[in-house]
N, C-alpha and C. Protein backbone atom coordinates (compact mmCIF):
# COMPACT_ATOMS: atom_id res chain seq x y z
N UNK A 1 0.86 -1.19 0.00
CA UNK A 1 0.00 0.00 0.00
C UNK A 1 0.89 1.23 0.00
N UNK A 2 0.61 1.97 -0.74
CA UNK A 2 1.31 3.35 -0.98
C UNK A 2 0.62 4.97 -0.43
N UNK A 3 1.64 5.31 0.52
CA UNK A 3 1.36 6.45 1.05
C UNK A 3 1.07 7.50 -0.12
N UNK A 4 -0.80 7.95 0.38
CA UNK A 4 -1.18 8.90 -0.89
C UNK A 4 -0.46 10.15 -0.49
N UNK A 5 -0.08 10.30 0.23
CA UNK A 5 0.55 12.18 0.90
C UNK A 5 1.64 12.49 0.06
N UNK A 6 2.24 10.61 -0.88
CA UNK A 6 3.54 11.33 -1.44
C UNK A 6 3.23 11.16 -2.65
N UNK A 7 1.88 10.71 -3.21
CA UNK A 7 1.79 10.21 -4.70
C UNK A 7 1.92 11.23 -5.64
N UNK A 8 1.23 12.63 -5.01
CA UNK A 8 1.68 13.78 -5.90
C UNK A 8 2.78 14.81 -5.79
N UNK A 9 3.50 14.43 -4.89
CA UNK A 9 4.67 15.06 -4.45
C UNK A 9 5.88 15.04 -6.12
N UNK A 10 6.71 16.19 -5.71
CA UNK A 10 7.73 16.32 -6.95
C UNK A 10 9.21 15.72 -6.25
N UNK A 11 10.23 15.16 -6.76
CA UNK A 11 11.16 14.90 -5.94
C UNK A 11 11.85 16.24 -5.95
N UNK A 12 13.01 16.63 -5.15
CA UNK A 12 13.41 17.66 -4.80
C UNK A 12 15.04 17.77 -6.10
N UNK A 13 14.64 18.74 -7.19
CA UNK A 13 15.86 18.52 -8.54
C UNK A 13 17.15 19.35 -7.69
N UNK A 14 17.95 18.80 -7.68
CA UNK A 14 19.06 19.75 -7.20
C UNK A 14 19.53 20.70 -8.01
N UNK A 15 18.86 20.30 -9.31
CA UNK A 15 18.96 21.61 -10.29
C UNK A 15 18.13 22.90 -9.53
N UNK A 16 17.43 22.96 -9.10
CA UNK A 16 16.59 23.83 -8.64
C UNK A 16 17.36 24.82 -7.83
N UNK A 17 18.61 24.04 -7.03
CA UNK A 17 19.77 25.08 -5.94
C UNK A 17 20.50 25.48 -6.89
N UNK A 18 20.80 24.88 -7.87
CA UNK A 18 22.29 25.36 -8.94
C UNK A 18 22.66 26.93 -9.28
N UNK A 19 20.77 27.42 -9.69
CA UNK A 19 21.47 28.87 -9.99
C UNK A 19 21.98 29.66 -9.13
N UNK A 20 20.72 29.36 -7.14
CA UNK A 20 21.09 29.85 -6.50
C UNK A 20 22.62 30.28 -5.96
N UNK A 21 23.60 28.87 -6.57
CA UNK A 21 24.89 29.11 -6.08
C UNK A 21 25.61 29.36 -6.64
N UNK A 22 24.91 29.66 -7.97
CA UNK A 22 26.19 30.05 -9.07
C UNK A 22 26.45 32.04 -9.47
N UNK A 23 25.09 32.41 -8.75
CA UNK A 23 24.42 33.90 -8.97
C UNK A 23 25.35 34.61 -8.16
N UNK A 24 26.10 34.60 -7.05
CA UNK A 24 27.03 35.53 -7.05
C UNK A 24 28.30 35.37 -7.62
N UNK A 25 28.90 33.92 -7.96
CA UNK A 25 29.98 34.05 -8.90
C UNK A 25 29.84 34.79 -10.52
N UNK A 26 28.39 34.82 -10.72
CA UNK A 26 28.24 35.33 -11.97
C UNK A 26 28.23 37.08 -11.81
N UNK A 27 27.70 37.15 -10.68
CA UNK A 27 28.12 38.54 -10.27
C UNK A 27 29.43 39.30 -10.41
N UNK A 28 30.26 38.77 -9.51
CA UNK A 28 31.74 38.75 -9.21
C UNK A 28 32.14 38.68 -10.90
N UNK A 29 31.82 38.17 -11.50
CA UNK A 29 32.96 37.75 -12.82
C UNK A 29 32.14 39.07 -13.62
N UNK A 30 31.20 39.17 -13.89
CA UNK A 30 30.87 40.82 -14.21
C UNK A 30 31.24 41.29 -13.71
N UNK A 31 31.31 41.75 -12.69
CA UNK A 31 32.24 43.46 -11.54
C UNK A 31 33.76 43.21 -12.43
N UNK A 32 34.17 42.13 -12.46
CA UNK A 32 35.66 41.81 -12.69
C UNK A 32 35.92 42.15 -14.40
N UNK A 33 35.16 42.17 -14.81
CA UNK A 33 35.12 42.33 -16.77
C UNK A 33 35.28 43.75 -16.59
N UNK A 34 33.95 44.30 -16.09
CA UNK A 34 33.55 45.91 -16.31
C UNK A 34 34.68 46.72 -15.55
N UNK A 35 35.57 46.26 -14.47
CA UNK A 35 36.48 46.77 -13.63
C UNK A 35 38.26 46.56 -14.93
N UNK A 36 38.02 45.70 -15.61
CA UNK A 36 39.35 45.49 -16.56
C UNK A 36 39.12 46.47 -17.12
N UNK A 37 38.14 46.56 -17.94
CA UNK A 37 37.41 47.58 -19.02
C UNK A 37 37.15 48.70 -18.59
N UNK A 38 36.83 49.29 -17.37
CA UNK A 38 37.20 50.32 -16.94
C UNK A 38 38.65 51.42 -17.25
N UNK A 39 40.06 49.94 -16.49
CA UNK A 39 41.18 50.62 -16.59
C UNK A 39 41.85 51.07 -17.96
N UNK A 40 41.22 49.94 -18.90
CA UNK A 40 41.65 49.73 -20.19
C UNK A 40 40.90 50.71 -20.83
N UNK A 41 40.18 51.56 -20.53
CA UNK A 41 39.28 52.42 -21.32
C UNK A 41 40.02 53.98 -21.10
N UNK A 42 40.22 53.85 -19.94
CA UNK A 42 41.34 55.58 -19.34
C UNK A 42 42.70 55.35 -19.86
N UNK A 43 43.38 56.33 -20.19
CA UNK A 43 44.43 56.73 -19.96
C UNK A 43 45.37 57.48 -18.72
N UNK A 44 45.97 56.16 -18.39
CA UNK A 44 46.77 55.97 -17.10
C UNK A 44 47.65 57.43 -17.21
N UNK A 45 48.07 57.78 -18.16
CA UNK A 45 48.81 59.02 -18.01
C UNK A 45 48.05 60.41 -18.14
N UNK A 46 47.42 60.26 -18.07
CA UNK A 46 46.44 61.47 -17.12
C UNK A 46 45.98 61.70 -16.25
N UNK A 47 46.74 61.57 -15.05
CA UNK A 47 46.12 61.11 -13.94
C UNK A 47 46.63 63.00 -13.49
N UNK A 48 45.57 63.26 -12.90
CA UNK A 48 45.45 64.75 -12.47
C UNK A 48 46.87 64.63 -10.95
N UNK A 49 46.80 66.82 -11.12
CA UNK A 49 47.77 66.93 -10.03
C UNK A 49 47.34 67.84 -9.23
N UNK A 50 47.13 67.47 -7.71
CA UNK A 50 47.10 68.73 -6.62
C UNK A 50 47.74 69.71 -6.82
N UNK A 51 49.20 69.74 -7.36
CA UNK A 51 50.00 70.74 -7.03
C UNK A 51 50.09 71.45 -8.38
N UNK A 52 49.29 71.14 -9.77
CA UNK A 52 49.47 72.47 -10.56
C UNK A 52 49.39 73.65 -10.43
N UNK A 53 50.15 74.77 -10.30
CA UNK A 53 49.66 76.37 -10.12
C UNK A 53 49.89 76.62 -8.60
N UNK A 54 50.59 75.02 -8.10
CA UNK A 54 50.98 75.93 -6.31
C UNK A 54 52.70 75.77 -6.65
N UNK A 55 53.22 76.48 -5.42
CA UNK A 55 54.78 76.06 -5.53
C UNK A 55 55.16 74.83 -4.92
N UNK A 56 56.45 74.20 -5.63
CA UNK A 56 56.77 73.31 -5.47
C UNK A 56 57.15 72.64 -4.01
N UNK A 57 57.07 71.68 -3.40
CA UNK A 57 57.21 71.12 -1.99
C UNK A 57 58.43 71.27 -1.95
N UNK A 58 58.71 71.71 -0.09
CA UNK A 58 60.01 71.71 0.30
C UNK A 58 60.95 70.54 0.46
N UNK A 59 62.03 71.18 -0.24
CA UNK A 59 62.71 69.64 -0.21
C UNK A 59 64.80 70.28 0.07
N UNK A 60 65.38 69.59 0.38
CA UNK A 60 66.75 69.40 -0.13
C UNK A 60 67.39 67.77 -0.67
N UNK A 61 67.97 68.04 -1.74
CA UNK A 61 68.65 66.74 -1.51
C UNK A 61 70.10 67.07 -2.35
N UNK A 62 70.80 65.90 -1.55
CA UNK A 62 72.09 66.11 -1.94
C UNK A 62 72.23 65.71 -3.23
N UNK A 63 73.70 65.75 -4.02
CA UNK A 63 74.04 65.74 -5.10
C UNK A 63 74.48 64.34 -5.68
N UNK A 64 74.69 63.78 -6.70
CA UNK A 64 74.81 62.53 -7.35
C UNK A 64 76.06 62.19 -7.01
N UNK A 65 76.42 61.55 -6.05
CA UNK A 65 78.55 61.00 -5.98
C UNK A 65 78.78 61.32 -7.50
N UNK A 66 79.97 61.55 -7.43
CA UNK A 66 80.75 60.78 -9.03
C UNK A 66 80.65 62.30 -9.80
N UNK A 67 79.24 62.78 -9.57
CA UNK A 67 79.28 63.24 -11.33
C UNK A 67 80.16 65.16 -10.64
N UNK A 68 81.73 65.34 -11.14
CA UNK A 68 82.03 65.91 -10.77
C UNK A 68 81.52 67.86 -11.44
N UNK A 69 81.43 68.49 -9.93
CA UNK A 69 81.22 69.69 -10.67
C UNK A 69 79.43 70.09 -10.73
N UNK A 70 79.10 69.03 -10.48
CA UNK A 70 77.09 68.69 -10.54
C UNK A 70 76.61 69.66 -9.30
N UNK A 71 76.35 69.83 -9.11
CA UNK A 71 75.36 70.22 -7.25
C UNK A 71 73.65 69.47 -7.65
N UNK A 72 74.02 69.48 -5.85
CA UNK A 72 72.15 68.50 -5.51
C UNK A 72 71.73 69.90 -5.54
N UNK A 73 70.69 69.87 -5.02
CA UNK A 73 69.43 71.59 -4.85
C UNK A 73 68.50 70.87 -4.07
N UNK A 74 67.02 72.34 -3.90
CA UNK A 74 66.39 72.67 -3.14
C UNK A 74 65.55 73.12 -3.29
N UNK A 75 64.48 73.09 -2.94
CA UNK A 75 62.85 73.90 -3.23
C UNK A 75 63.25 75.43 -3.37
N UNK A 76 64.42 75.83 -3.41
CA UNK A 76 64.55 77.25 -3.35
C UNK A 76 64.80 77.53 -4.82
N UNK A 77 65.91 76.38 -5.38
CA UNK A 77 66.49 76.71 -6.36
C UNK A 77 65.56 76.89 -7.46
N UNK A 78 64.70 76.08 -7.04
CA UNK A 78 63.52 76.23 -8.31
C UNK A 78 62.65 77.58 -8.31
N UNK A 79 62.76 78.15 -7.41
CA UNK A 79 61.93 79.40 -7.19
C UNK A 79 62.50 81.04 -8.19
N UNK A 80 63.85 80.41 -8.47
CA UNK A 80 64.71 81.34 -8.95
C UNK A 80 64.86 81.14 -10.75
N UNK A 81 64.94 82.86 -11.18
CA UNK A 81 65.39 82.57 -12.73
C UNK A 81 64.18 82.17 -13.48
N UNK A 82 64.22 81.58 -14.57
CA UNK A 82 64.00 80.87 -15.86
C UNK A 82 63.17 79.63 -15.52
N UNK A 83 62.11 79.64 -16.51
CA UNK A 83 61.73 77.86 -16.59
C UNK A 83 62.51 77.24 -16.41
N UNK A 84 61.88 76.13 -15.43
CA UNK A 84 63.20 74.61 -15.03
C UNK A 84 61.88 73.22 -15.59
N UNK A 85 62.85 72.24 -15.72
CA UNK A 85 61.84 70.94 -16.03
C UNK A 85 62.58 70.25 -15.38
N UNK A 86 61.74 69.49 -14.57
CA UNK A 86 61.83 68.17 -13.30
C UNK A 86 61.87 67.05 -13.46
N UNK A 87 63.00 66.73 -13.78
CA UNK A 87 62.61 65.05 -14.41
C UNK A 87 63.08 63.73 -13.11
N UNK A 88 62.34 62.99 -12.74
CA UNK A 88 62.72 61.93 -11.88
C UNK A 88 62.84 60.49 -12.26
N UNK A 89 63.87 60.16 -12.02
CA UNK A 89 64.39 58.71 -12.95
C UNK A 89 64.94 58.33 -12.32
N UNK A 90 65.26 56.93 -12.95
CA UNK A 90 65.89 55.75 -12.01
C UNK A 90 66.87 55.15 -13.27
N UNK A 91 67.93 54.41 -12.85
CA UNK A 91 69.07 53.85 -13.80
C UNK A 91 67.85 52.16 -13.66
N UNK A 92 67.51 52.18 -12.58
CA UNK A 92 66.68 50.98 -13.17
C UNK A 92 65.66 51.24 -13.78
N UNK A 93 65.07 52.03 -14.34
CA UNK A 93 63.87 51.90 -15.05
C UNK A 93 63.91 52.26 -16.58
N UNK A 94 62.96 51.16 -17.40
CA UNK A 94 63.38 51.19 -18.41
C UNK A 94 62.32 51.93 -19.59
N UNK A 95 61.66 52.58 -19.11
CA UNK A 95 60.80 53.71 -19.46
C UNK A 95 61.64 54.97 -19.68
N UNK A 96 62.59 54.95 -19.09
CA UNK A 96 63.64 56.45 -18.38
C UNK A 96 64.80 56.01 -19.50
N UNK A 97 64.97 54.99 -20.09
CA UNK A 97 66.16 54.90 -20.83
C UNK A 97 65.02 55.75 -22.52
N UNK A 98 64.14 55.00 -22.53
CA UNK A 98 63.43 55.21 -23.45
C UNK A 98 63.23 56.82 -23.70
N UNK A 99 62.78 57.61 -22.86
CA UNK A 99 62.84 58.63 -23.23
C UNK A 99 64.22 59.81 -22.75
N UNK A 100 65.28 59.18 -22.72
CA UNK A 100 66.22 59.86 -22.24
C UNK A 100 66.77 60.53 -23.60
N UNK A 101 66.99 60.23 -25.09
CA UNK A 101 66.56 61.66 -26.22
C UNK A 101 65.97 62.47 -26.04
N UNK A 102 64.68 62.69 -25.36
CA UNK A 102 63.72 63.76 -25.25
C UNK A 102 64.25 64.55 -24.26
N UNK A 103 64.98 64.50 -23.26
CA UNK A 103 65.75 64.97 -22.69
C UNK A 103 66.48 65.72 -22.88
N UNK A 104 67.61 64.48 -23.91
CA UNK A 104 68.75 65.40 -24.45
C UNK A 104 68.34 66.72 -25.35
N UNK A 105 66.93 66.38 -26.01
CA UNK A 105 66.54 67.30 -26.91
C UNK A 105 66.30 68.50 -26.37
N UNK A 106 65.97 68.45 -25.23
CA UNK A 106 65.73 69.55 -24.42
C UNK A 106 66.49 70.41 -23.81
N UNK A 107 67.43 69.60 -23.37
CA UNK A 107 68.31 70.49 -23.26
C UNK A 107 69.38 71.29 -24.26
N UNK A 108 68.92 70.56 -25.48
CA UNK A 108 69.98 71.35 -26.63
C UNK A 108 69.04 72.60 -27.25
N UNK A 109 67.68 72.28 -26.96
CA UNK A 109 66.89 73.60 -26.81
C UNK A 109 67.23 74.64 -25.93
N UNK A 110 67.52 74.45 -24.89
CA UNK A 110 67.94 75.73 -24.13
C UNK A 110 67.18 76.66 -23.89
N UNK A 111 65.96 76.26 -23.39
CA UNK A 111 64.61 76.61 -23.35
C UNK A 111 64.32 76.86 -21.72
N UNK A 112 64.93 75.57 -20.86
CA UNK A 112 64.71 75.66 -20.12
C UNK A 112 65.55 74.98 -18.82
N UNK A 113 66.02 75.24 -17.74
CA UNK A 113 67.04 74.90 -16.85
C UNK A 113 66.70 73.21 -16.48
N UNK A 114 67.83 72.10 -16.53
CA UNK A 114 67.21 70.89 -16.97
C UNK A 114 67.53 70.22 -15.40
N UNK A 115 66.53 70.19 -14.31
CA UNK A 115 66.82 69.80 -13.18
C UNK A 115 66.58 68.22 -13.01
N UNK A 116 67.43 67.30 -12.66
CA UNK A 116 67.34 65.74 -12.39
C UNK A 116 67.21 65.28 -11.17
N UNK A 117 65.65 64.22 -10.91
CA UNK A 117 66.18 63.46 -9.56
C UNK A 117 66.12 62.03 -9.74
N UNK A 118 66.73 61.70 -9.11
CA UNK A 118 67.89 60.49 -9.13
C UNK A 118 66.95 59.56 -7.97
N UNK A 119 66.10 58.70 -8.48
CA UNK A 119 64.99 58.16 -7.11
C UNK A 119 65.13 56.74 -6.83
N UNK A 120 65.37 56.29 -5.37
CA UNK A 120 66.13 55.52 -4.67
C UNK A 120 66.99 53.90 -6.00
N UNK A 121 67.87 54.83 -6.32
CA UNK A 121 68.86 54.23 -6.97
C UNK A 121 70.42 54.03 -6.46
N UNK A 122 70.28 52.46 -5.99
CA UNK A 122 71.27 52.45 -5.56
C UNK A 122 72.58 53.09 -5.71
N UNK A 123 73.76 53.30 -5.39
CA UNK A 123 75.00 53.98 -6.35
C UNK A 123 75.76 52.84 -6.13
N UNK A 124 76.75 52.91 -7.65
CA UNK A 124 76.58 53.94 -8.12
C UNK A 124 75.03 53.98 -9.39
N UNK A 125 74.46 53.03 -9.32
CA UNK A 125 73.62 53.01 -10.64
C UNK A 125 72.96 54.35 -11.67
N UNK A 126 72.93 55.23 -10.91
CA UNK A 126 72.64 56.46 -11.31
C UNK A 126 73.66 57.02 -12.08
N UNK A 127 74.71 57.25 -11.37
CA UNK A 127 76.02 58.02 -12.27
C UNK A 127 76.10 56.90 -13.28
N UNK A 128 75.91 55.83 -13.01
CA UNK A 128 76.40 54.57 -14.76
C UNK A 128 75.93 55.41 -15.56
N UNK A 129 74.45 55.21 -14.93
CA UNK A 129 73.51 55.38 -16.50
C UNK A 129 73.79 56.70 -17.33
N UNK A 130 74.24 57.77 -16.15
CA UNK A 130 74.14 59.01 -17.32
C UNK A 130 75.67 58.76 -18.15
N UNK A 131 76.27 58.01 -17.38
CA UNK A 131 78.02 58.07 -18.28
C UNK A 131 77.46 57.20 -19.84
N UNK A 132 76.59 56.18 -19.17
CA UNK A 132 76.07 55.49 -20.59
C UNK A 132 75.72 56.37 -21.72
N UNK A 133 74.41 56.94 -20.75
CA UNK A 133 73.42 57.57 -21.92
C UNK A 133 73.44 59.09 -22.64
N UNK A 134 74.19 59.66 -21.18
CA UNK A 134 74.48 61.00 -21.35
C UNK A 134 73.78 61.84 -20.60
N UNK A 135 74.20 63.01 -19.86
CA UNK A 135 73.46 63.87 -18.74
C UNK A 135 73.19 64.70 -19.25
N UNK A 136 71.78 65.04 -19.57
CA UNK A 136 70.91 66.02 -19.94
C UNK A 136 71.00 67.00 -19.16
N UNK A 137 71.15 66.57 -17.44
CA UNK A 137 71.14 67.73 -16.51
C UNK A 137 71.95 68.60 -15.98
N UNK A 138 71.49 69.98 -15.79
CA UNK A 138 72.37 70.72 -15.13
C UNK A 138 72.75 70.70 -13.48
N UNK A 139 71.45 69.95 -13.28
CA UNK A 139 71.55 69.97 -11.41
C UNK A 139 70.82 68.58 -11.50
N UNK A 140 71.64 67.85 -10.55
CA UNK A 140 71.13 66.48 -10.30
C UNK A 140 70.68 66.47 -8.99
N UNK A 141 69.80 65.90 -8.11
CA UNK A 141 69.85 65.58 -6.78
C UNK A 141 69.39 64.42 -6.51
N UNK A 142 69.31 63.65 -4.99
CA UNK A 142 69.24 61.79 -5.07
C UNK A 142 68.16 62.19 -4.23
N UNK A 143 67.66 61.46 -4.30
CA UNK A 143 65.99 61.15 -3.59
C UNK A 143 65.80 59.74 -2.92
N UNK A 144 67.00 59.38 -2.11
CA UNK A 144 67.26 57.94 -2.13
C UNK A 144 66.22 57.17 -1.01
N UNK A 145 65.67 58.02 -0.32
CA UNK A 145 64.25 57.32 0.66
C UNK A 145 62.94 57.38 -0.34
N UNK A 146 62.61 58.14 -1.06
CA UNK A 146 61.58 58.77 -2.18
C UNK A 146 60.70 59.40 -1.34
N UNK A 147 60.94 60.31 -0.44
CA UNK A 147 60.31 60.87 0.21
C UNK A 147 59.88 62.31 -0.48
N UNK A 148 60.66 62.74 -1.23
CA UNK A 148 60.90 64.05 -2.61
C UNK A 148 59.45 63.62 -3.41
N UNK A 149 59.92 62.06 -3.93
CA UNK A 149 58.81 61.71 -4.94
C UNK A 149 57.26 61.83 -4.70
N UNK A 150 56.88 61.24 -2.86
CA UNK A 150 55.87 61.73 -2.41
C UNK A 150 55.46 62.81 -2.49
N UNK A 151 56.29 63.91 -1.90
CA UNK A 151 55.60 65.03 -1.99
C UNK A 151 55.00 65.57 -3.19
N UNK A 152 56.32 64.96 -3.85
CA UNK A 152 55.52 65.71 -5.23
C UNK A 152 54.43 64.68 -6.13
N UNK A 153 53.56 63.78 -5.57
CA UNK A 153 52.75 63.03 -5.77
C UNK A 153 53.39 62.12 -7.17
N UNK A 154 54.74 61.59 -7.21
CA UNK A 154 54.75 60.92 -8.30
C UNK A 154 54.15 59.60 -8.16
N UNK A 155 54.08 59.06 -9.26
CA UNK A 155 53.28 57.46 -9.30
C UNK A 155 54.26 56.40 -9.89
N UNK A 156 55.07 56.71 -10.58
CA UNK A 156 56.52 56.20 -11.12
C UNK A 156 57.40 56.74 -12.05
N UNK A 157 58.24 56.20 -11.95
CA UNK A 157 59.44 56.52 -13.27
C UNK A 157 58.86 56.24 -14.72
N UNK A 158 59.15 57.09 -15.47
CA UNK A 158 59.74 58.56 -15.20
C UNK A 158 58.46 59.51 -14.92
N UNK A 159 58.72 60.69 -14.62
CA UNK A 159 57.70 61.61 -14.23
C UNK A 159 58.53 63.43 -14.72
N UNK A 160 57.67 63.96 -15.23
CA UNK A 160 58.35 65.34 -15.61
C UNK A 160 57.31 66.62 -15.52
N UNK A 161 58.40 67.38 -15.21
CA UNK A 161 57.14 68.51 -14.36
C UNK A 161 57.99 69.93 -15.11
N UNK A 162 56.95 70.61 -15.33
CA UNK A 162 57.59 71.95 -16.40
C UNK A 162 57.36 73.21 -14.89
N UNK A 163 58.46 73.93 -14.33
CA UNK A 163 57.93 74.40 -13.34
C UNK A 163 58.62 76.51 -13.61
N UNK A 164 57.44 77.27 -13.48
CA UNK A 164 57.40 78.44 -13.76
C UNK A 164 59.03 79.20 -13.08
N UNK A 165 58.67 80.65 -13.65
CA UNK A 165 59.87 81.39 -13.23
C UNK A 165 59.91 81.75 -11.26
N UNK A 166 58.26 81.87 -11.29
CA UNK A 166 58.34 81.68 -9.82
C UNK A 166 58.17 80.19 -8.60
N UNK A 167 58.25 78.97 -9.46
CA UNK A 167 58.63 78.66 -8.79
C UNK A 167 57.41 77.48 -8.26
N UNK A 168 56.50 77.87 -9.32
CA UNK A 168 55.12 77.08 -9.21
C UNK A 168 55.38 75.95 -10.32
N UNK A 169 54.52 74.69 -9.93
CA UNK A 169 54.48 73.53 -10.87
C UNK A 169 53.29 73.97 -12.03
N UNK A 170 53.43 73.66 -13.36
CA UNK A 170 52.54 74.50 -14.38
C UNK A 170 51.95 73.05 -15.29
N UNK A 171 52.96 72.16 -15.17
CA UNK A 171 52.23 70.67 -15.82
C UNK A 171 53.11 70.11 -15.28
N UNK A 172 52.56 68.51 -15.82
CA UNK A 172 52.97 67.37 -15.09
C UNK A 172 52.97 66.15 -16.27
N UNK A 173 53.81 65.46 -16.44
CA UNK A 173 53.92 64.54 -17.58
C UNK A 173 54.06 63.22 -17.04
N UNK A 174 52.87 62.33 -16.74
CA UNK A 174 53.37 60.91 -16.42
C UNK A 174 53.57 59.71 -17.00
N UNK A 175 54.85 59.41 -17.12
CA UNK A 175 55.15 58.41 -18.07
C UNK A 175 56.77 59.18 -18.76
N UNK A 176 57.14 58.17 -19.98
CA UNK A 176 58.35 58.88 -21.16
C UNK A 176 57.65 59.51 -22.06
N UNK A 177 58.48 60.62 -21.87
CA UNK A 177 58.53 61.42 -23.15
C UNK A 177 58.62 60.92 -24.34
N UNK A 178 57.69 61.33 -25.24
CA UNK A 178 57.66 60.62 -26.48
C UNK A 178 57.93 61.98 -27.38
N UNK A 179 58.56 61.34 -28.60
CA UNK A 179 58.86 62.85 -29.89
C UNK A 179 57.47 63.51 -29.78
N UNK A 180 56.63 62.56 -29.84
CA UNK A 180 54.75 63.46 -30.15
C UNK A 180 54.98 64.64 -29.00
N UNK A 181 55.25 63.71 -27.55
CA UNK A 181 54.80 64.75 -26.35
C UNK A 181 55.34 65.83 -26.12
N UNK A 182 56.73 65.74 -26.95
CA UNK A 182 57.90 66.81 -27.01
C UNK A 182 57.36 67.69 -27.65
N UNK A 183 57.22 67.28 -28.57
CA UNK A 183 56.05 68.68 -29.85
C UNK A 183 54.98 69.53 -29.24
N UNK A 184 54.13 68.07 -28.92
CA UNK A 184 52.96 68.42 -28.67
C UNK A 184 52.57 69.12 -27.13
N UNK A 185 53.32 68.66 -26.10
CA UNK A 185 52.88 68.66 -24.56
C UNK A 185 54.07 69.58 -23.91
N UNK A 186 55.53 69.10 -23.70
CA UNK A 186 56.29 69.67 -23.06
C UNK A 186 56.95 70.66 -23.84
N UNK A 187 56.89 71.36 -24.78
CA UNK A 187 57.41 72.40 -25.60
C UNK A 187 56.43 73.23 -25.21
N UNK A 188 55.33 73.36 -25.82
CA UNK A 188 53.92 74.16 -25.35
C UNK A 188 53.79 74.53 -23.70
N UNK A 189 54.30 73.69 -23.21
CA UNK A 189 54.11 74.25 -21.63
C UNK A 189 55.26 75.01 -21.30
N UNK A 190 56.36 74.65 -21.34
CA UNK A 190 57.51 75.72 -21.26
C UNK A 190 57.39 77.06 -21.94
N UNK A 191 56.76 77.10 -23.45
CA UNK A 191 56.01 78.22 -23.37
C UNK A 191 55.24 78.98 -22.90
N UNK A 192 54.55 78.23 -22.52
CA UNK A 192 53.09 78.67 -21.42
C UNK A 192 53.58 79.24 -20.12
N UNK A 193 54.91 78.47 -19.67
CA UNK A 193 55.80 78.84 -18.32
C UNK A 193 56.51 80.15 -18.53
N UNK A 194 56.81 80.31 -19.65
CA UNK A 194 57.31 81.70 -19.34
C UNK A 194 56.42 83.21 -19.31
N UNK A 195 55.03 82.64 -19.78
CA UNK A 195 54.14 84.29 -19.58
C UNK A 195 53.45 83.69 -18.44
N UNK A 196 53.76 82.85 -17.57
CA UNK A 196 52.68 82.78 -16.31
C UNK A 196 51.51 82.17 -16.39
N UNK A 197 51.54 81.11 -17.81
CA UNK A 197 50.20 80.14 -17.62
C UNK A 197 50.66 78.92 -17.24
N UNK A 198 49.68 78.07 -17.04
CA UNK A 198 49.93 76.59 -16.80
C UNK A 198 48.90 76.03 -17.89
N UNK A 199 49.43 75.11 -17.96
CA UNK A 199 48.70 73.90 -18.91
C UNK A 199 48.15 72.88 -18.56
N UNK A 200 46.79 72.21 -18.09
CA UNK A 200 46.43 71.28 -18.09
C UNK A 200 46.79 70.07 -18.73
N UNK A 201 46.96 69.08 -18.16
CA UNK A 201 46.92 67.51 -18.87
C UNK A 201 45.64 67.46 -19.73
């Protein structure tokens, strides 16, 4: 004899739990697509700066061993004279070899006072690289805790900053210099630096 209470009963499909447990991994793997596609959609080298149009953070740092005749500097030095451009590099980084022409180009322009920091690079690795590649700069200084780099909100090597006659930051370039950006970005702002504008990214 067969219990009628179960004759119309359904058995219990374990298909029936499946989506339940699959609905937040399907979640998660969307957030995770639209979050790739996010980064991949911006351009990483535009990343905005607090300090356009203020003056530059106080700093000293000493000078590069080796490179004889060089001097380190100081949040002062930049306050003085002529457009200066800020470039911070590393002998290890290989972004910084890449645009180290754009450099040289710059300084054979003579446009603008070519200030170098040297960011926690062991020594001598710093003095190698410029004997390698060649020293664009007129004033080097070492930044060997990267405490310099903080202030001035860098995000990595290389990083270049076009900074006015008084002494204020006017743009900010993150990443290497490319021939385009030379044309297009850091020529135009050193212009812009000498009548007292700044240039947006």
């Amino acid at each position: 004899m067969t219990d009628s209470s179960l004759d119309g009963a359904q058995p219990l499909e374990p298909k029936r739990r499946f989506p339940v447990l699959v609905v937040p991994v399907i979640i998660f793997a969307a957030m995770a697509v639209m979050f790739v596609f996010a980064l991949q959609s911006g351009d990483p080298s535009k990343l905005p700066s607090a300090l356009i149009g203020k003056p530059v953070p106080k700093f000293e740092l000493p000078a590069l061993a080796g490179l004889n005749g060089i001097p380190g500097f100081n949040s002062s030095d930049l306050s003085n004279g002529g457009v200066k451009i800020v470039n911070f590099w590393a002998s290890w980084c290989g972004p910084c070899r890449e645009e180290h022409p754009m450099l040289e180009a710059l300084k054979r322009d003579g446009d603008a006072k070519m200030f170098g920091i040297n960011y926690k690079d062991p020594a001598p690795g710093g003095k190698r690289f410029l004997d390698k590649y060649g020293n664009p700069f007129q004033v080097v200084g070492v930044d060997a805790t990267g405490r310099v780099a903080i202030d001035w909100g860098v995000y990595g090597m290389p990083e270049t900053f076009v900074v006015d006659v008084k002494g204020r930051i006017v743009y900010k370039h993150v990443g290497p210099i490319t021939a385009k950006d030379l044309v297009e970005k850091i020529r135009p702002a050193i212009t812009a630096a000498k009548v007292g504008a700044t240039r947006r990214q």
